[in-house]
C-alpha atoms as a PDB file:
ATOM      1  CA  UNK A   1      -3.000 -54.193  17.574  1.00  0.00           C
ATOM      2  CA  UNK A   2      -0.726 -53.768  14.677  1.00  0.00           C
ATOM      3  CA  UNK A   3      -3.732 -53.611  12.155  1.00  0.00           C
ATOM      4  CA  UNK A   4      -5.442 -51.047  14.377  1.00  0.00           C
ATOM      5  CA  UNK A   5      -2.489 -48.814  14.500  1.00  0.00           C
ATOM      6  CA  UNK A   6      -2.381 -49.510  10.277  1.00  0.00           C
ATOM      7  CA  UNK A   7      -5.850 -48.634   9.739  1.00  0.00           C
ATOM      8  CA  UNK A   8      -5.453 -45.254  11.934  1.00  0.00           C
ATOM      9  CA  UNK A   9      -2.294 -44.231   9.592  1.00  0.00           C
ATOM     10  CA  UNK A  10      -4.101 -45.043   6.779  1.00  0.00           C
ATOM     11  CA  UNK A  11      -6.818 -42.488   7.989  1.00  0.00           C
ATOM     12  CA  UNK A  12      -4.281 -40.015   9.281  1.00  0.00           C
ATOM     13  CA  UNK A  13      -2.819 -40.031   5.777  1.00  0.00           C
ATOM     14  CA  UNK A  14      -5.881 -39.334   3.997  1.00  0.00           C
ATOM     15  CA  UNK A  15      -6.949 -36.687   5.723  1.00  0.00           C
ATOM     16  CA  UNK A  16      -7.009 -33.575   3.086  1.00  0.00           C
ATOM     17  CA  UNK A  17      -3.617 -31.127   3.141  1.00  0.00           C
ATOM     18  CA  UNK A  18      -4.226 -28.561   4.806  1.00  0.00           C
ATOM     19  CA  UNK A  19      -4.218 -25.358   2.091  1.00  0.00           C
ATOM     20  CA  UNK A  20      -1.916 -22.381   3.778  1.00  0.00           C
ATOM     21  CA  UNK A  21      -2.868 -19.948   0.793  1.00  0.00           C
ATOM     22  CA  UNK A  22      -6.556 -20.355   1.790  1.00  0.00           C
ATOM     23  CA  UNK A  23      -5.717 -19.053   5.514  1.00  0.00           C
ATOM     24  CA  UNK A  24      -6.325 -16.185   7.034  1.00  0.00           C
ATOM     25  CA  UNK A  25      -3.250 -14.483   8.556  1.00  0.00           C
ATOM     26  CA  UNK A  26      -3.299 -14.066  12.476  1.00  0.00           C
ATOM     27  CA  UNK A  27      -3.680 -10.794  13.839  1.00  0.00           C
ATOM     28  CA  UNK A  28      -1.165 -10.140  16.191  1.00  0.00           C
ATOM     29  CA  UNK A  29      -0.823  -7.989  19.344  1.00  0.00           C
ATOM     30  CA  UNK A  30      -3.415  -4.660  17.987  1.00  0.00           C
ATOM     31  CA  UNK A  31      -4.680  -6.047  15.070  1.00  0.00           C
ATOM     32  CA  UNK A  32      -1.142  -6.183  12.768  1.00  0.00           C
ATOM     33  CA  UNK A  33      -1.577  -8.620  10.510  1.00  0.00           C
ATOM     34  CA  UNK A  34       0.978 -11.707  10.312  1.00  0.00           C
ATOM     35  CA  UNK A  35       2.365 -12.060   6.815  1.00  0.00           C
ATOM     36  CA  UNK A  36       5.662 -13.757   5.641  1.00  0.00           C
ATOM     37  CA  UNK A  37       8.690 -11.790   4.812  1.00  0.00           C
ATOM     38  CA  UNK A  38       8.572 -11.401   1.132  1.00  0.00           C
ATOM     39  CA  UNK A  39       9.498  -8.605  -1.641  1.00  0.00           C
ATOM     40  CA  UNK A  40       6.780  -7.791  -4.389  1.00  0.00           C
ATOM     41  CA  UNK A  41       3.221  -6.272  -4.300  1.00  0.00           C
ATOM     42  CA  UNK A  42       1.380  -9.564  -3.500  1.00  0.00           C
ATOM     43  CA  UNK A  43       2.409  -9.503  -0.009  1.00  0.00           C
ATOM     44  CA  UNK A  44       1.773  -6.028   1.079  1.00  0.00           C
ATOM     45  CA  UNK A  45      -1.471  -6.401  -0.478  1.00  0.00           C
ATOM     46  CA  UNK A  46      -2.011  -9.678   1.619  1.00  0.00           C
ATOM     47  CA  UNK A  47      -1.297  -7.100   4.663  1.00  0.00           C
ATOM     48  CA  UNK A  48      -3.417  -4.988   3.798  1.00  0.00           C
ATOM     49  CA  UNK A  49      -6.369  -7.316   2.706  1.00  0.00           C
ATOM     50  CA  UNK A  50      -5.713  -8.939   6.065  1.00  0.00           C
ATOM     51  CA  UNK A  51      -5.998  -5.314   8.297  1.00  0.00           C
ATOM     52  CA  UNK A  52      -9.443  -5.143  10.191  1.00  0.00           C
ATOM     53  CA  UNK A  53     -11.766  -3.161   9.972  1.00  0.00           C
ATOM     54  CA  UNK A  54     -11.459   0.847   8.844  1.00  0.00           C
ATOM     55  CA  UNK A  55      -7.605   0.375   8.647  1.00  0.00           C
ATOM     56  CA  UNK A  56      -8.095  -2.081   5.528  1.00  0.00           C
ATOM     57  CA  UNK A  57      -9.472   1.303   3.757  1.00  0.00           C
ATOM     58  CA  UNK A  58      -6.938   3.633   4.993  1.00  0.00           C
ATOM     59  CA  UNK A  59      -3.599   0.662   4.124  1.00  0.00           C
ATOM     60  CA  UNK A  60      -5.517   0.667   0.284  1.00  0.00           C
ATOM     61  CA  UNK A  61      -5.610   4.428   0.351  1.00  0.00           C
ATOM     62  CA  UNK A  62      -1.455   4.737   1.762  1.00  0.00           C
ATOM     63  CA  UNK A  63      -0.778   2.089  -0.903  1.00  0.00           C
ATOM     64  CA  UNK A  64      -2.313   4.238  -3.551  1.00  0.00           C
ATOM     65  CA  UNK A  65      -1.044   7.333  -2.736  1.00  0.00           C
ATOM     66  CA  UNK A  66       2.561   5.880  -2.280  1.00  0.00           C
ATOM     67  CA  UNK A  67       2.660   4.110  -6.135  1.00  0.00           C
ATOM     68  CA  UNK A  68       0.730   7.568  -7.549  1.00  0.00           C
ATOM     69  CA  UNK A  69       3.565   9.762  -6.074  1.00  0.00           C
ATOM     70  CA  UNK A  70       6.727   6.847  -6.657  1.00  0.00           C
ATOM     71  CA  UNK A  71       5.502   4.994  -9.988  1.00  0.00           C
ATOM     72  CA  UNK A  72       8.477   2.561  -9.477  1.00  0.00           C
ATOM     73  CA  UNK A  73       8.134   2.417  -6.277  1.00  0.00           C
ATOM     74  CA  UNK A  74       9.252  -1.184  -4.882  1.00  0.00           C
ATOM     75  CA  UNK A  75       7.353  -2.944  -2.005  1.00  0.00           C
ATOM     76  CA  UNK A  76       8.052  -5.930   0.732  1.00  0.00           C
ATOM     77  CA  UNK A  77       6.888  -7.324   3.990  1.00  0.00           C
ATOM     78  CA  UNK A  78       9.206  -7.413   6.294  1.00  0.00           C
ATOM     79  CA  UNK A  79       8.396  -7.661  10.191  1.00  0.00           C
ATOM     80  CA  UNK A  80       4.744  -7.914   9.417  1.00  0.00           C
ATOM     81  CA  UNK A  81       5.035  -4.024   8.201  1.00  0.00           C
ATOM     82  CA  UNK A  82       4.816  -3.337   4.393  1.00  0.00           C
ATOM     83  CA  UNK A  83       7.917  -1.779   3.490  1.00  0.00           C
ATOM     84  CA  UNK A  84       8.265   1.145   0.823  1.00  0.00           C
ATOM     85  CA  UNK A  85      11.677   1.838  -0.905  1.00  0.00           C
ATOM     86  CA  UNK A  86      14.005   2.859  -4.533  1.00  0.00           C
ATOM     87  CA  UNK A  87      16.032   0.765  -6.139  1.00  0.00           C
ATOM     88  CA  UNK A  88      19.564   0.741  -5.080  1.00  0.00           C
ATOM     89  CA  UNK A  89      18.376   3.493  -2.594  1.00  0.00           C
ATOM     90  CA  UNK A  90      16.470   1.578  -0.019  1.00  0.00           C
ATOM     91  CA  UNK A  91      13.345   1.770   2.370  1.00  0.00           C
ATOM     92  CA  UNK A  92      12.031   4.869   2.950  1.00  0.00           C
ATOM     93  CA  UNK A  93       9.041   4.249   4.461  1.00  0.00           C
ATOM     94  CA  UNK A  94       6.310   1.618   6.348  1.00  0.00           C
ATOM     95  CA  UNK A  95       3.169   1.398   7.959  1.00  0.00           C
ATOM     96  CA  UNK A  96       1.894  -1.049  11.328  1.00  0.00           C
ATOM     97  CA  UNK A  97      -0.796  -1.532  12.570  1.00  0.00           C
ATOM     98  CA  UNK A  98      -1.657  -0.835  16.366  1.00  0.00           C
ATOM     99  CA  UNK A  99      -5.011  -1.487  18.230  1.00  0.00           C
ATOM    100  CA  UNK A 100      -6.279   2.106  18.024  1.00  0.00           C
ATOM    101  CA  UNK A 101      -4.075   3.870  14.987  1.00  0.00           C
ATOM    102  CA  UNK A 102      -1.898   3.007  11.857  1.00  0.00           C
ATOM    103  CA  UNK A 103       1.685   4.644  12.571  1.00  0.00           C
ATOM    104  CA  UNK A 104       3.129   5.331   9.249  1.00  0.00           C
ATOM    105  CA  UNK A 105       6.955   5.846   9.790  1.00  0.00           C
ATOM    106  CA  UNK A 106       9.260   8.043   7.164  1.00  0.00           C
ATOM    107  CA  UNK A 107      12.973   6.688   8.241  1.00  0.00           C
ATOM    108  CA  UNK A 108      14.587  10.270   7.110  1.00  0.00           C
ATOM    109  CA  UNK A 109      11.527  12.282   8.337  1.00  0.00           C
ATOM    110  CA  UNK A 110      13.742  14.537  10.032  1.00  0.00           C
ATOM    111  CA  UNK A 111      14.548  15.876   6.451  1.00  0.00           C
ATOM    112  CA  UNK A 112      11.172  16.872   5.204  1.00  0.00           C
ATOM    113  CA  UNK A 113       9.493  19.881   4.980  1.00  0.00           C
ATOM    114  CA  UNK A 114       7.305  20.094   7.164  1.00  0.00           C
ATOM    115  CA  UNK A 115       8.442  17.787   9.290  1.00  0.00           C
ATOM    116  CA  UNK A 116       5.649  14.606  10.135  1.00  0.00           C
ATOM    117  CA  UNK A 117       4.593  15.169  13.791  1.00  0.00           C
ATOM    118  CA  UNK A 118       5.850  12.240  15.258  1.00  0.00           C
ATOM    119  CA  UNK A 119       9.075  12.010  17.251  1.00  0.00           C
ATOM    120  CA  UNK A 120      10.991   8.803  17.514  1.00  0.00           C
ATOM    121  CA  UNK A 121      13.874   7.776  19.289  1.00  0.00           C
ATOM    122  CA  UNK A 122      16.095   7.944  16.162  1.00  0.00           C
ATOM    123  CA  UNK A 123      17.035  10.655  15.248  1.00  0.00           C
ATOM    124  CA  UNK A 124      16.243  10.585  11.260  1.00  0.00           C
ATOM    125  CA  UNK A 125      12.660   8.765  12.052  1.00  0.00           C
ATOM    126  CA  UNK A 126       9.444  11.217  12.093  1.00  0.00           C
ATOM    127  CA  UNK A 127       6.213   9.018  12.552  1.00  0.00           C
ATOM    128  CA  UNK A 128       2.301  10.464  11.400  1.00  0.00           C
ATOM    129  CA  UNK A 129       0.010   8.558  13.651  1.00  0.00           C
ATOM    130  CA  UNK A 130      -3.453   8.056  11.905  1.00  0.00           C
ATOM    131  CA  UNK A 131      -6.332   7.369  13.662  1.00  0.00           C
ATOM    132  CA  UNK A 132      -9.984   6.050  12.489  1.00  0.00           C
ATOM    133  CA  UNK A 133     -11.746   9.521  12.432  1.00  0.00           C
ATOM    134  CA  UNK A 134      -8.808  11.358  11.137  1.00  0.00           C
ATOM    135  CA  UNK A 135      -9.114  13.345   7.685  1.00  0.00           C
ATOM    136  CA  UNK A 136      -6.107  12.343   6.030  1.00  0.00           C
ATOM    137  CA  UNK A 137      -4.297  15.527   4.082  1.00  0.00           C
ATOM    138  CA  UNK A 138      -3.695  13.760   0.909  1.00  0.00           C
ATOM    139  CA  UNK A 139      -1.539  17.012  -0.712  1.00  0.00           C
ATOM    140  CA  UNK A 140       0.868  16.489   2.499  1.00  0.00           C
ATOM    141  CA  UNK A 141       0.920  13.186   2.566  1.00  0.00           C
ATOM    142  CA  UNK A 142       1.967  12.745  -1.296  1.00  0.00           C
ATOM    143  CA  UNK A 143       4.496  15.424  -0.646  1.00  0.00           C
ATOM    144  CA  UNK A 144       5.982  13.799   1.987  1.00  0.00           C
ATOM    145  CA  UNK A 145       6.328  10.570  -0.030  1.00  0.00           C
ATOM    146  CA  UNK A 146       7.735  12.025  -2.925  1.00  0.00           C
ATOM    147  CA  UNK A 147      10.396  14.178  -0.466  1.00  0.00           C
ATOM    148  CA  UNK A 148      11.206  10.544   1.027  1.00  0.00           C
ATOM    149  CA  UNK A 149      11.275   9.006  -1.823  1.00  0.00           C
ATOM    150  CA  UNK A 150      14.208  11.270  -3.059  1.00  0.00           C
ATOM    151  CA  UNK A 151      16.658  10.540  -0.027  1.00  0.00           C
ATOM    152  CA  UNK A 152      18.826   7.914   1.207  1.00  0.00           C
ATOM    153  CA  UNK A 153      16.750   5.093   2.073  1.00  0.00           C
ATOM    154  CA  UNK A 154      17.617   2.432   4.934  1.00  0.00           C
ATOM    155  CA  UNK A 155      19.333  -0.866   4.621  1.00  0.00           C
ATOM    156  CA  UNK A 156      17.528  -3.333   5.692  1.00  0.00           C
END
């Protein structure tokens, strides 16, 4: 019995390690990818490599837009949300995915001109929902993120 129980640790212990880099992120409840909390680009581009289907192409376009109109602009994941922020001034901005839109949320919204459509539940937080068929107002969008950009950020 002993040798049995050898030989099947033996062959337990040889199986290959399994390779987490080489994984795909889960999807979690509408599609939001699951990626570890981490600062730097590589993970918010690992979120938005791992967003399905036309919101893959509409994360690369945010992303693009937000380091055109912020050159310094610093990134993280953090709650499975890329996060958007300043130096020293913190987050100003993040995107999630849901099953049927991307909600893209300003944290001082409330201070920009014109104000996104979206109304939160806090007070500061204005939210721009977009959905797959929506033409995306680049011009507005870039302003907002520059306004942002320029206030207080959040803490987190």
């Amino acid at each position: 019995m002993a040798n049995k129980t050898s030989i099947r640790s033996l062959a337990v212990a040889k199986k290959p390690a399994a390779n987490p880099a080489a994984a795909k992120p889960v999807l979690l409840a509408g599609g939001n990818p699951q990626i570890a909390k981490a600062d730097g680009d590589a993970p918010v581009q690992a979120y938005i490599a791992a967003m399905p289907g036309w919101k893959r192409d509409v994360g690369r376009r945010l992303d693009a837009l937000i380091v055109r109109s912020v050159p310094n602009v610093r990134k993280a994941v953090k709650w499975n949300s890329p996060f958007y922020g300043v130096e020293g001034q913190g987050w100003f901005l993040n995107f999630h995915c849901f099953t049927k839109y991307i909600k893209l949320a300003f944290f001082r919204g409330a201070s920009l001109h014109p104000v996104p459509p979206g109304e939160s539940k806090h007070k500061d937080v204005r939210y721009l929902d977009i959905r797959q068929d929506d033409q995306l107002d680049e011009t507005q969008l870039a302003a907002w993120v520059k306004q942002a950009s320029q206030l207080p950020g959040e803490r987190m």
